[in-house]
N, C-alpha and C. Protein backbone atom coordinates (compact mmCIF):
# COMPACT_ATOMS: atom_id res chain seq x y z
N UNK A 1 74.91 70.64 71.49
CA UNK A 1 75.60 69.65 72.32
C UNK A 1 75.89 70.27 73.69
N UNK A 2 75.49 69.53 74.91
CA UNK A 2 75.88 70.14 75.60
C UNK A 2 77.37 70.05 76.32
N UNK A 3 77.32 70.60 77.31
CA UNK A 3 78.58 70.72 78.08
C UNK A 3 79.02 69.32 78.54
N UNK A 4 78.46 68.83 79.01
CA UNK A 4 78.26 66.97 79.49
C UNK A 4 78.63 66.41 78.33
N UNK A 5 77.92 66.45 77.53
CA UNK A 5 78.14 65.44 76.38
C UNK A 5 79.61 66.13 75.34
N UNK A 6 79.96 66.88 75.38
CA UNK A 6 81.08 67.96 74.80
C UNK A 6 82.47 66.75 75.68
N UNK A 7 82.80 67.31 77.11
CA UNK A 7 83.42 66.17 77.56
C UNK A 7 83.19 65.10 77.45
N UNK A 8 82.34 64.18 77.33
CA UNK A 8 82.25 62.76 76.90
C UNK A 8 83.33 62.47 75.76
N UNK A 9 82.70 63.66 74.81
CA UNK A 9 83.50 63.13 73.16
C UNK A 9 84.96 63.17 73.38
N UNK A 10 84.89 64.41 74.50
CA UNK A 10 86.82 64.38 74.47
C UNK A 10 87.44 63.33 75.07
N UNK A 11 86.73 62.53 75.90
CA UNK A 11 87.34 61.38 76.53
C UNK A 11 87.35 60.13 75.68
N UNK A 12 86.12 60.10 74.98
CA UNK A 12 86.35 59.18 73.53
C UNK A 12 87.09 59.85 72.75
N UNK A 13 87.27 60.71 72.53
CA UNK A 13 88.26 61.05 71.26
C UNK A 13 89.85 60.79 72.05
N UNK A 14 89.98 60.91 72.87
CA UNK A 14 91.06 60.68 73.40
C UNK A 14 91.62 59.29 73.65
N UNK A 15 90.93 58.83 74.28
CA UNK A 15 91.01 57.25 74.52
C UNK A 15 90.97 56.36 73.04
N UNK A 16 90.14 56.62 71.75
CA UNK A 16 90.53 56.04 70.72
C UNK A 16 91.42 56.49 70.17
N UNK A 17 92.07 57.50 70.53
CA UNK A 17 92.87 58.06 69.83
C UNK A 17 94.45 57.48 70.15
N UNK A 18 94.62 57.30 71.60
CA UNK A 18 95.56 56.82 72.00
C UNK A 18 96.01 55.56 72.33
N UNK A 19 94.45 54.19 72.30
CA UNK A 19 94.98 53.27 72.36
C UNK A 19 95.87 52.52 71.20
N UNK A 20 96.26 51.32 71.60
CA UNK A 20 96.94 51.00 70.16
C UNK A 20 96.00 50.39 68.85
N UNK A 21 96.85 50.94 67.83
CA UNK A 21 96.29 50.78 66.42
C UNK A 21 97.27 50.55 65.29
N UNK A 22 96.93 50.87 63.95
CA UNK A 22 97.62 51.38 63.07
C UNK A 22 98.34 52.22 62.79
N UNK A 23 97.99 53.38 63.49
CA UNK A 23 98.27 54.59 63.31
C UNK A 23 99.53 54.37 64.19
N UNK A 24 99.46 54.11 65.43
CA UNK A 24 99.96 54.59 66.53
C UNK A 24 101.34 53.55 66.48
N UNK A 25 100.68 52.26 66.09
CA UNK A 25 102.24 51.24 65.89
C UNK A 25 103.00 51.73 64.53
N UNK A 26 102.35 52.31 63.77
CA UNK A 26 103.35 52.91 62.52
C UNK A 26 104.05 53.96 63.41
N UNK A 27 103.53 54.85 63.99
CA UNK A 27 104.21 56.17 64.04
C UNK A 27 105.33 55.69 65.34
N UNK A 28 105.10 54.96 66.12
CA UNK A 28 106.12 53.69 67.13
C UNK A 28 107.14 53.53 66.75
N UNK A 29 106.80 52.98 65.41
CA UNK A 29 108.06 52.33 64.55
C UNK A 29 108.94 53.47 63.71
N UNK A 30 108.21 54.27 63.65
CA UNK A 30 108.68 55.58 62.90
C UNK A 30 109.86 56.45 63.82
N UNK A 31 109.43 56.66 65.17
CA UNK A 31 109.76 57.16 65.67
C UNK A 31 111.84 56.51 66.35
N UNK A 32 111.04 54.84 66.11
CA UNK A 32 112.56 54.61 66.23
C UNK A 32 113.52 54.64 65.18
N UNK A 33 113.03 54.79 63.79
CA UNK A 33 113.55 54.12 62.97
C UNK A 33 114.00 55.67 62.05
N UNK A 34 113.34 56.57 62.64
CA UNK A 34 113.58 58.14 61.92
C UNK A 34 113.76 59.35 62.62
N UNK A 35 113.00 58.61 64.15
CA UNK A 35 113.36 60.49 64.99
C UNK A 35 111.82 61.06 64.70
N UNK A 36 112.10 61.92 65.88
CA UNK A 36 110.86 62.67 65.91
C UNK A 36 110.65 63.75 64.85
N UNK A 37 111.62 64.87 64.46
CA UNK A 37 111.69 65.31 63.42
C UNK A 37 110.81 65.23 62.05
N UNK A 38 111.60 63.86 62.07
CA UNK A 38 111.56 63.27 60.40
C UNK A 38 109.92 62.64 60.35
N UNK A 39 109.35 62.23 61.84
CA UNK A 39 108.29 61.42 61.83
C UNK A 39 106.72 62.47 62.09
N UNK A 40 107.07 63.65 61.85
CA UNK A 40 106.28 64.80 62.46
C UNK A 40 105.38 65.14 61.08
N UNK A 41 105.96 64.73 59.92
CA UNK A 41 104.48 64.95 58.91
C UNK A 41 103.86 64.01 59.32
N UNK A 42 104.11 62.78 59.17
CA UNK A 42 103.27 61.52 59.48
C UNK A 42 102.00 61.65 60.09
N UNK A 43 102.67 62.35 61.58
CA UNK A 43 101.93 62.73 62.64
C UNK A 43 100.41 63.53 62.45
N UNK A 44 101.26 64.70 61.78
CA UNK A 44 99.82 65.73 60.98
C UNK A 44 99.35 64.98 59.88
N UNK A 45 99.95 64.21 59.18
CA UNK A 45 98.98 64.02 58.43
C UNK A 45 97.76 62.78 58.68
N UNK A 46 97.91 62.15 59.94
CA UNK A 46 97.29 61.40 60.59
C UNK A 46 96.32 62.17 61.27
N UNK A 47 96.24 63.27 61.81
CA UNK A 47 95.28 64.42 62.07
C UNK A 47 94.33 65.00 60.98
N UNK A 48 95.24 65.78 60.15
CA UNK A 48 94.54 66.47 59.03
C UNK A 48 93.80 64.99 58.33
N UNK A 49 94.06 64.03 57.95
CA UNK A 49 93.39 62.60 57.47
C UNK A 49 92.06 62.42 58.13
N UNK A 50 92.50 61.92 59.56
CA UNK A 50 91.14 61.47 60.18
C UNK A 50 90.52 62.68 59.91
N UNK A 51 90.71 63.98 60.39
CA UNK A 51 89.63 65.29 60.34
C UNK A 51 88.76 65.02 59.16
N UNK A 52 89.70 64.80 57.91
CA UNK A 52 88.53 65.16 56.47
C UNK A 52 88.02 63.61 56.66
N UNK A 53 88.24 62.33 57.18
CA UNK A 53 87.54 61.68 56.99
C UNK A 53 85.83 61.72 57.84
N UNK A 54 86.43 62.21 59.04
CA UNK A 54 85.28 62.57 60.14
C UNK A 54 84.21 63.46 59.55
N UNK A 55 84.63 64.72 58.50
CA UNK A 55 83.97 65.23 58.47
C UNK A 55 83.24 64.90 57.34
N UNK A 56 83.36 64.06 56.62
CA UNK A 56 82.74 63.49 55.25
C UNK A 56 81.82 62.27 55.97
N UNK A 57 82.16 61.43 57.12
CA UNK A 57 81.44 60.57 57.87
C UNK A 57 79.83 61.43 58.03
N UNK A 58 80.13 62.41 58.76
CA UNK A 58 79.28 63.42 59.03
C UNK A 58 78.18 64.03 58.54
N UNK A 59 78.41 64.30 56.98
CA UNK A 59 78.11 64.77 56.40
C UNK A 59 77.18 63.82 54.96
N UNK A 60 77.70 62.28 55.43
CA UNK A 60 76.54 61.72 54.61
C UNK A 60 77.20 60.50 54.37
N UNK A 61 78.37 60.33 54.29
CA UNK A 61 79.11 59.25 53.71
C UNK A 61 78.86 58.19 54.98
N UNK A 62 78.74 58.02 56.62
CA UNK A 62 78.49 57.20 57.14
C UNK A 62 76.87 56.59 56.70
N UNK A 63 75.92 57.25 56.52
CA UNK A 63 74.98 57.25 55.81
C UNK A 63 75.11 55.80 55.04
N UNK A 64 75.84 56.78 53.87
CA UNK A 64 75.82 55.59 52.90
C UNK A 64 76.47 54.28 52.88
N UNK A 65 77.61 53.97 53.46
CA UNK A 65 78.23 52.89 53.98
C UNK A 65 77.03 52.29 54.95
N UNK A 66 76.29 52.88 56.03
CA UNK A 66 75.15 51.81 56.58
C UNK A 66 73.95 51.49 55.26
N UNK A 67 73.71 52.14 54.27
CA UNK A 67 73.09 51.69 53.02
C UNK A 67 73.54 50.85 52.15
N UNK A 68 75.17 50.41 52.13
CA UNK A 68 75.42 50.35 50.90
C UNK A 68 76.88 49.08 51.90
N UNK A 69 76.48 47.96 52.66
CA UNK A 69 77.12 47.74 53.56
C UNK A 69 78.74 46.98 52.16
N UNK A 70 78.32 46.43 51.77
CA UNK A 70 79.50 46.51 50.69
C UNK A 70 80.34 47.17 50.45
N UNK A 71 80.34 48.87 50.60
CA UNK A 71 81.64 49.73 50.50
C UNK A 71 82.57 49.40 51.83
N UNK A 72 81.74 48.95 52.81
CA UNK A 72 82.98 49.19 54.05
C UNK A 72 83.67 47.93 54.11
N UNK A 73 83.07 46.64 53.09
CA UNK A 73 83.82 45.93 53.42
C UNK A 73 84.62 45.45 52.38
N UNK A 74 84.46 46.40 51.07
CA UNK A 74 85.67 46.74 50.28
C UNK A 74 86.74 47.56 50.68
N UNK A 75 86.10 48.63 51.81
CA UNK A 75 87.18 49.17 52.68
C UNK A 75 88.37 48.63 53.31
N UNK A 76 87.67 47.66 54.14
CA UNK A 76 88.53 46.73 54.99
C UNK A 76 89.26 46.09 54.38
N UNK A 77 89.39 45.36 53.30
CA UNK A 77 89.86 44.43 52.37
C UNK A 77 91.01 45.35 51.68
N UNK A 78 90.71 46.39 51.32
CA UNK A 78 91.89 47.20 50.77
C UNK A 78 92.64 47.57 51.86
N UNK A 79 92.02 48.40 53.07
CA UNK A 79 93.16 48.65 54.00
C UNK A 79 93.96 47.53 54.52
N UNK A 80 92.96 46.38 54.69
CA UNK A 80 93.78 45.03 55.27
C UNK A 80 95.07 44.93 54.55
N UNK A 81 94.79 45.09 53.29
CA UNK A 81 95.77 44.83 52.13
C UNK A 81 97.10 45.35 52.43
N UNK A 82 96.72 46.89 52.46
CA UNK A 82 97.53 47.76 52.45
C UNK A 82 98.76 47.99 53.51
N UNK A 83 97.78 47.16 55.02
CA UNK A 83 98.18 47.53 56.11
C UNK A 83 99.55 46.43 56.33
N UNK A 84 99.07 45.32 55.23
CA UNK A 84 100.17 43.84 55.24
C UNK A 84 101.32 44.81 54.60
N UNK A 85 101.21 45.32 53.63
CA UNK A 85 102.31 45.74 53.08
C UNK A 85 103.42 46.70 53.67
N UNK A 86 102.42 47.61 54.51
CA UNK A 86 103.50 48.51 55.77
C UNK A 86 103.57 47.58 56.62
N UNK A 87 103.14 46.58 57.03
CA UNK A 87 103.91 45.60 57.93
C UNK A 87 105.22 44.52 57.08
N UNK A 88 104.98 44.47 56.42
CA UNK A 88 106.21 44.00 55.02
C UNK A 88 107.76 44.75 55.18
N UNK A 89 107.05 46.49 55.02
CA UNK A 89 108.10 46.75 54.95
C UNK A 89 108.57 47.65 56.46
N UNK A 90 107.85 47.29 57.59
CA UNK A 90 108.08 47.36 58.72
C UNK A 90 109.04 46.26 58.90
N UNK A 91 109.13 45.95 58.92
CA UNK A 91 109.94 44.37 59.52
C UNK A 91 110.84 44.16 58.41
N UNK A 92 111.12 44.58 57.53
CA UNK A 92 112.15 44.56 56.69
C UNK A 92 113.33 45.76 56.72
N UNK A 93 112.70 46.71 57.37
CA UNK A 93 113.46 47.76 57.66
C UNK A 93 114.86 48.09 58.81
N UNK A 94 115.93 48.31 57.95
CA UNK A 94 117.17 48.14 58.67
C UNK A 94 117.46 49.50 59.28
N UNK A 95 118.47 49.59 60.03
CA UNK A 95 119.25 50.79 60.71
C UNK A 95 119.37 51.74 59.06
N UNK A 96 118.74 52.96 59.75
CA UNK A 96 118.95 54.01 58.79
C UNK A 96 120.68 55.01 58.84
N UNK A 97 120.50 54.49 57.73
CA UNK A 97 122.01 55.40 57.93
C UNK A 97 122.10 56.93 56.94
N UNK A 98 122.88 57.44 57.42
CA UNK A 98 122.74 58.66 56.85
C UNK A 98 122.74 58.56 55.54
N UNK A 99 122.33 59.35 54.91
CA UNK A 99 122.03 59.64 53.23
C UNK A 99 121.38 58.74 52.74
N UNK A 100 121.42 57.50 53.40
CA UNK A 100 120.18 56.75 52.62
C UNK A 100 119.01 56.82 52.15
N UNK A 101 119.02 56.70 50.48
CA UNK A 101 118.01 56.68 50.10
C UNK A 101 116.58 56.43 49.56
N UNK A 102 116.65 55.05 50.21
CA UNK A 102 115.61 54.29 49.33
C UNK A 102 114.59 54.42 51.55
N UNK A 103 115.18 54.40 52.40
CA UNK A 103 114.34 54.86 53.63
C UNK A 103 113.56 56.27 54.13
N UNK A 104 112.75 55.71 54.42
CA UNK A 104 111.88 57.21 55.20
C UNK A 104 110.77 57.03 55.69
N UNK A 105 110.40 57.96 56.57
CA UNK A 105 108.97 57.87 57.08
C UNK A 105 107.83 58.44 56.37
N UNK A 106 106.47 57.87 56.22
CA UNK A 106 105.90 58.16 55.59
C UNK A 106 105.63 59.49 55.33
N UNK A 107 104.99 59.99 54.54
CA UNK A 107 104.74 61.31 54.28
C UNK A 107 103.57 61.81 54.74
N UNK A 108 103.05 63.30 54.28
CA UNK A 108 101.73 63.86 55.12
C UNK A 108 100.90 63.34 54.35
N UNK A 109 100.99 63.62 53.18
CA UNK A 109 99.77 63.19 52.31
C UNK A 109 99.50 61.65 52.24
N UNK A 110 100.66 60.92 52.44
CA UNK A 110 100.36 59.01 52.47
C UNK A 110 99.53 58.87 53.82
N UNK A 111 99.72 59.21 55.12
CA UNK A 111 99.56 59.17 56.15
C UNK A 111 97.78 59.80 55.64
N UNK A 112 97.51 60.89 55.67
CA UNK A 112 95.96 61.21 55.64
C UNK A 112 95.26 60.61 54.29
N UNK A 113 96.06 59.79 53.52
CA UNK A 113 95.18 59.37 52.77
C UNK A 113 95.23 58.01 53.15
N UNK A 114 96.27 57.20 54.23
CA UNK A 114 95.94 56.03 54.66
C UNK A 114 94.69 56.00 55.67
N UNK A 115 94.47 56.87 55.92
CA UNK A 115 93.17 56.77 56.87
C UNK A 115 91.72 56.73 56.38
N UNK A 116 91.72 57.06 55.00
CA UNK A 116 90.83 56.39 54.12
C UNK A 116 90.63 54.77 53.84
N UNK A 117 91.85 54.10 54.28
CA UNK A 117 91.64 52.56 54.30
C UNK A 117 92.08 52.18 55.53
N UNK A 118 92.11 52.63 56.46
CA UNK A 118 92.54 52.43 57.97
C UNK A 118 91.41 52.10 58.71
N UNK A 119 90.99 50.78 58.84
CA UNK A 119 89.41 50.23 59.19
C UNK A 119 89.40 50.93 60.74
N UNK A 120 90.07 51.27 61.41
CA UNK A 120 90.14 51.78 62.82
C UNK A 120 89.73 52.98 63.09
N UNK A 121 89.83 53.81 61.77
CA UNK A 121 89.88 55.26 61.83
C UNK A 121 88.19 55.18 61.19
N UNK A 122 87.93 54.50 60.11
CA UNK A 122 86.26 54.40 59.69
C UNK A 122 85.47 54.28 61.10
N UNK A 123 85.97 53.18 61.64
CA UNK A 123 85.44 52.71 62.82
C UNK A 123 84.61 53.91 64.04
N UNK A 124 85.82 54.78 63.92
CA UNK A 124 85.82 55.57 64.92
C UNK A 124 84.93 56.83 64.67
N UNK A 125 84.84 56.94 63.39
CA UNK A 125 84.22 58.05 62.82
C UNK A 125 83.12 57.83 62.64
N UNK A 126 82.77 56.71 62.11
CA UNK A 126 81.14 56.20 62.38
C UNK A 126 80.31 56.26 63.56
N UNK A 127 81.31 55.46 65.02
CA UNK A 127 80.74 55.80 65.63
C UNK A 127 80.56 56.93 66.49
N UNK A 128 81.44 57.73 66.25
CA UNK A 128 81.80 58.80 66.92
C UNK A 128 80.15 59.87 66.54
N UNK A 129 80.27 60.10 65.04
CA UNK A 129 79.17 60.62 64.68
C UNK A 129 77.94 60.10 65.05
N UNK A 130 77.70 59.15 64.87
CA UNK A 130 76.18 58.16 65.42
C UNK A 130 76.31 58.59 66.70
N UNK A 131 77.30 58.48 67.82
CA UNK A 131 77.17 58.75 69.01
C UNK A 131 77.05 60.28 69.71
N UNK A 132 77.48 61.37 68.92
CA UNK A 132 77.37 62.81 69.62
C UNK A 132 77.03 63.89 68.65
N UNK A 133 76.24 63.69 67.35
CA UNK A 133 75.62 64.07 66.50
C UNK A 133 74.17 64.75 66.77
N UNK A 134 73.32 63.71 67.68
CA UNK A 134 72.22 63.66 67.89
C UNK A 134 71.35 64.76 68.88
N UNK A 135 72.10 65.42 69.20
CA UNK A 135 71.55 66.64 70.61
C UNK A 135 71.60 67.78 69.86
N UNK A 136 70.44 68.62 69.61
CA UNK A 136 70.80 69.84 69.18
C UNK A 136 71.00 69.84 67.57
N UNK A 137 71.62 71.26 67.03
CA UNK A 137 72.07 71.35 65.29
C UNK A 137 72.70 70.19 64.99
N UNK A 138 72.61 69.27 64.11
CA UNK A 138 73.64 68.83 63.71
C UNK A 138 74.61 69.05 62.90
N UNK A 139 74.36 70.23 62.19
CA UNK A 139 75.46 70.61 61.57
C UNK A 139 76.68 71.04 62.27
N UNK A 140 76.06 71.87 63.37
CA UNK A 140 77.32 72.16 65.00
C UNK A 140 77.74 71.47 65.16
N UNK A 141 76.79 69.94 65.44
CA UNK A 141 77.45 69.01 66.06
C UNK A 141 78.73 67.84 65.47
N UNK A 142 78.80 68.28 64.13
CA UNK A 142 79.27 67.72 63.20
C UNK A 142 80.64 68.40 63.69
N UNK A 143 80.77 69.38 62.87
CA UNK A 143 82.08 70.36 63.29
C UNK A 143 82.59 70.05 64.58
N UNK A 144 81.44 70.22 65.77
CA UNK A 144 82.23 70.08 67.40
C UNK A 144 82.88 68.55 67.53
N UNK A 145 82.27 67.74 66.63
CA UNK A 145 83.11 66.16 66.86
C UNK A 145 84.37 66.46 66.10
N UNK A 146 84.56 66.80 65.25
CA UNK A 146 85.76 67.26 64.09
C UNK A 146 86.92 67.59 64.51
N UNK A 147 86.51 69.32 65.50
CA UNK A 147 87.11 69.61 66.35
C UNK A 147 87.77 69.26 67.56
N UNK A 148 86.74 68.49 68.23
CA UNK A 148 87.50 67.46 69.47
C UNK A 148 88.52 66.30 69.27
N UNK A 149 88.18 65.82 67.90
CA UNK A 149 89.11 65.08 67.08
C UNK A 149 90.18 65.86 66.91
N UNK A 150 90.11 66.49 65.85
CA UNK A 150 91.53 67.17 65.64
C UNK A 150 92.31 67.81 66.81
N UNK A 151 91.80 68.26 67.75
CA UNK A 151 92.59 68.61 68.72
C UNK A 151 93.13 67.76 69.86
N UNK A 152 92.62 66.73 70.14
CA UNK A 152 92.95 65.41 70.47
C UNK A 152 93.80 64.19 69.66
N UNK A 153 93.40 64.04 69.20
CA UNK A 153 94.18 62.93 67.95
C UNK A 153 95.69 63.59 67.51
N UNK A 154 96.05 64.31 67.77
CA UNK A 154 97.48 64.87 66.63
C UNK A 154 98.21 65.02 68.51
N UNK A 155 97.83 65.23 69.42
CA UNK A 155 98.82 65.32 70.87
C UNK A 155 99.23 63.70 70.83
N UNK A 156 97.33 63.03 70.98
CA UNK A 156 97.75 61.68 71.24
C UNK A 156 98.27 60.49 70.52
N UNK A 157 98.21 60.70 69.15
CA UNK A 157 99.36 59.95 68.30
C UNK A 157 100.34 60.68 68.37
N UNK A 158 100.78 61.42 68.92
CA UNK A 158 102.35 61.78 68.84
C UNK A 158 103.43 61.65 69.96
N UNK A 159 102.08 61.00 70.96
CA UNK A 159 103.39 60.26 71.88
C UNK A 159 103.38 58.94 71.94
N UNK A 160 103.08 58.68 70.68
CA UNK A 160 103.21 57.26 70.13
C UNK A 160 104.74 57.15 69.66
N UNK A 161 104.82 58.30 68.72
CA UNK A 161 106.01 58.58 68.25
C UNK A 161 107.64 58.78 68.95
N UNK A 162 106.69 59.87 70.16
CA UNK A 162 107.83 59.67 71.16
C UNK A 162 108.66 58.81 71.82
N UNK A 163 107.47 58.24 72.17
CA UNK A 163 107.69 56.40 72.91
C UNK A 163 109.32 55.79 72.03
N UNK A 164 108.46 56.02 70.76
CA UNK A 164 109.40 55.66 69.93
C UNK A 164 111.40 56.38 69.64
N UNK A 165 111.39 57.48 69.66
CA UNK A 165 112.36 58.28 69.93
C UNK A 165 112.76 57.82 71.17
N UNK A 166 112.38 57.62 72.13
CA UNK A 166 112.36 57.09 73.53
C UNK A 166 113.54 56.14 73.66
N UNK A 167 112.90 54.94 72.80
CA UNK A 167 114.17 53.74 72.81
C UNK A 167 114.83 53.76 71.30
N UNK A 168 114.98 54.44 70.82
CA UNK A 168 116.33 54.59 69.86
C UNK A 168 117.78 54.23 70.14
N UNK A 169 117.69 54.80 71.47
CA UNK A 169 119.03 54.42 72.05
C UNK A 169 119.35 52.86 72.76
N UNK A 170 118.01 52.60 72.88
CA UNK A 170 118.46 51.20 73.35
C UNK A 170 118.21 49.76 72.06
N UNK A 171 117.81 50.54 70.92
CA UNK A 171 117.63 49.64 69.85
C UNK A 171 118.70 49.97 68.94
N UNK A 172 120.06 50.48 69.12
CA UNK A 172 121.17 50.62 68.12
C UNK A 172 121.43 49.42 67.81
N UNK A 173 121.64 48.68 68.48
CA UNK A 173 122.24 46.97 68.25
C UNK A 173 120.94 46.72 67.01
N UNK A 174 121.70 46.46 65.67
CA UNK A 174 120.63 45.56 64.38
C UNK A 174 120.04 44.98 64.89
N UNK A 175 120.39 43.92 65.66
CA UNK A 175 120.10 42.52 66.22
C UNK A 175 118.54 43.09 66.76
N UNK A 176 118.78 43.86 68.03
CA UNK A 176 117.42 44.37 68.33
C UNK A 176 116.76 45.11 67.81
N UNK A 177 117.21 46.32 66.91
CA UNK A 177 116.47 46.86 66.05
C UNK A 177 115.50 45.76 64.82
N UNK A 178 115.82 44.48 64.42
CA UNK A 178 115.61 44.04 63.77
C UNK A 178 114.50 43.29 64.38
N UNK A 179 114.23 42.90 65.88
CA UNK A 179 113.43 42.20 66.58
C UNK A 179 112.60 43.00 66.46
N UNK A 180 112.65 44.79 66.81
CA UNK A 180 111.70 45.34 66.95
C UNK A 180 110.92 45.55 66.07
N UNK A 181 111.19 46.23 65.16
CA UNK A 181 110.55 45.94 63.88
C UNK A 181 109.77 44.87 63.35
N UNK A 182 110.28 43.41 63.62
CA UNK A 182 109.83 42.40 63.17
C UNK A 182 108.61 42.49 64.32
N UNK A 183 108.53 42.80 65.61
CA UNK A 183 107.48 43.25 66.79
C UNK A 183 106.44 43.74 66.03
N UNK A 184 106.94 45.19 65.90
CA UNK A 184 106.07 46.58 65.23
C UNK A 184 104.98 45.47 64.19
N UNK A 185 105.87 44.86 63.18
CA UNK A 185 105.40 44.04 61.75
C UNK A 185 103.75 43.35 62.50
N UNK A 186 104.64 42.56 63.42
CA UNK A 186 103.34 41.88 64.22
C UNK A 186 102.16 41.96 64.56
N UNK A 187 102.53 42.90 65.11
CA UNK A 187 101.95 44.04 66.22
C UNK A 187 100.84 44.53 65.01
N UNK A 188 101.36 45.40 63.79
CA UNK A 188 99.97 46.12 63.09
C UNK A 188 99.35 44.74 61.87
N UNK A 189 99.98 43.94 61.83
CA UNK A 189 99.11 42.93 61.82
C UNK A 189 97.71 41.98 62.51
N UNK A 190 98.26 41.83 64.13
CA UNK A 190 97.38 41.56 65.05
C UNK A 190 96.35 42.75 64.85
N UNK A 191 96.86 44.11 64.99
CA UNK A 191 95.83 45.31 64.99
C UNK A 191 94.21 44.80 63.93
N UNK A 192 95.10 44.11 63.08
CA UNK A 192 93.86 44.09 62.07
C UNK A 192 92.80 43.64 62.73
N UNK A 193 93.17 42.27 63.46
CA UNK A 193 92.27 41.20 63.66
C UNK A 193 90.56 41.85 64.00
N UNK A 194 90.90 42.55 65.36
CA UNK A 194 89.12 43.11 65.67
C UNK A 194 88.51 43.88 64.61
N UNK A 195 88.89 44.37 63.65
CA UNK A 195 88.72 45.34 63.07
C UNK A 195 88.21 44.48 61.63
N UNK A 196 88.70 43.76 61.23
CA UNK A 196 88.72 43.14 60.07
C UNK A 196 87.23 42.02 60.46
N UNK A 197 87.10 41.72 61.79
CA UNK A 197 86.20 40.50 62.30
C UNK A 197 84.74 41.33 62.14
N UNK A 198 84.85 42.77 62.59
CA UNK A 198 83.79 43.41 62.75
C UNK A 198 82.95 43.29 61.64
């Protein structure tokens, strides 16, 4: 891969990485609703996730999803699923108060294994590989997309999060905390739409 095409990927990996999504309106909502702290596995495990998904894309599994066009759209259908249900309990979610226990932000391992049904994150990995695979080893080239991913993706979902920490203070009032959320709910609902149409 060369040097040219090396920056390309980082500007796609960057730019999908940071516009809005799933990922990025969960960790939004996370961030108001838990703090940066508390919302920082999430974060990695939204990194470490996409990475092993990228690198299994890579390695044969995009392959077979263009063979086998039925798995991706059992994909979609489960993440769609899945994604209603964190919007469920997005928008149902009240002011956290201390010691409470039935609240929290997702975990590392929920987070990288939601990106196995996260049609945004397939999306990206498919084409990411189809697109900067092709110059040179591909086995290099496999790893160097992996890499530009992981080192991109975990800065730029995490000032998703921030954003979120950001207005904490101006969402104390239920009233608006409760709008926002019911927003957030919206919000990774709409996300589906392009994704689900594809």
């Amino acid at each position: 891969m060369s040097l040219t095409t090396f920056f390309a990927l980082l500007m796609f990996s960057f730019v999908s990485s940071i516009t809005p999504g799933p990922n990025n309106i969960m960790l939004f909502a996370s961030g108001v609703n838990f703090g940066l702290r508390r919302t920082m596995p999430h974060a990695f495990g939204i990194a470490f996730g996409f990475g092993v998904l990228l690198l299994a894309v890579g390695l044969g599994l995009g392959v077979l999803l263009q063979q086998v066009p039925v798995l991706f759209v059992i994909i979609k259908i489960l993440g769609g699923a899945y994604m209603l249900y964190l919007a469920w309990k997005i928008a149902n979610a009240g002011p956290v108060q201390a010691g409470e226990a039935g609240a929290r932000p997702m975990k590392f391992y929920e987070a990288a294994l939601f990106q196995w049904v996260n049609p945004k994150a397939w999306v990206m990995a498919v084409v990411a590989m189809a697109t900067y695979t092709g110059e040179g080893s591909y086995a290099t080239n496999v790893l160097l997309v992996v890499f530009a991913f992981v080192v991109v993706n975990f800065p730029s979902v995490t000032i998703w999060a921030g954003f979120g920490v950001a207005m904490r203070r101006f969402l104390q009032d239920p009233l608006k905390l409760r709008i926002f959320n019911v927003t957030m709910a919206l919000a990774l609902v709409l996300s589906l739409w392009p994704m689900l149409r594809a």
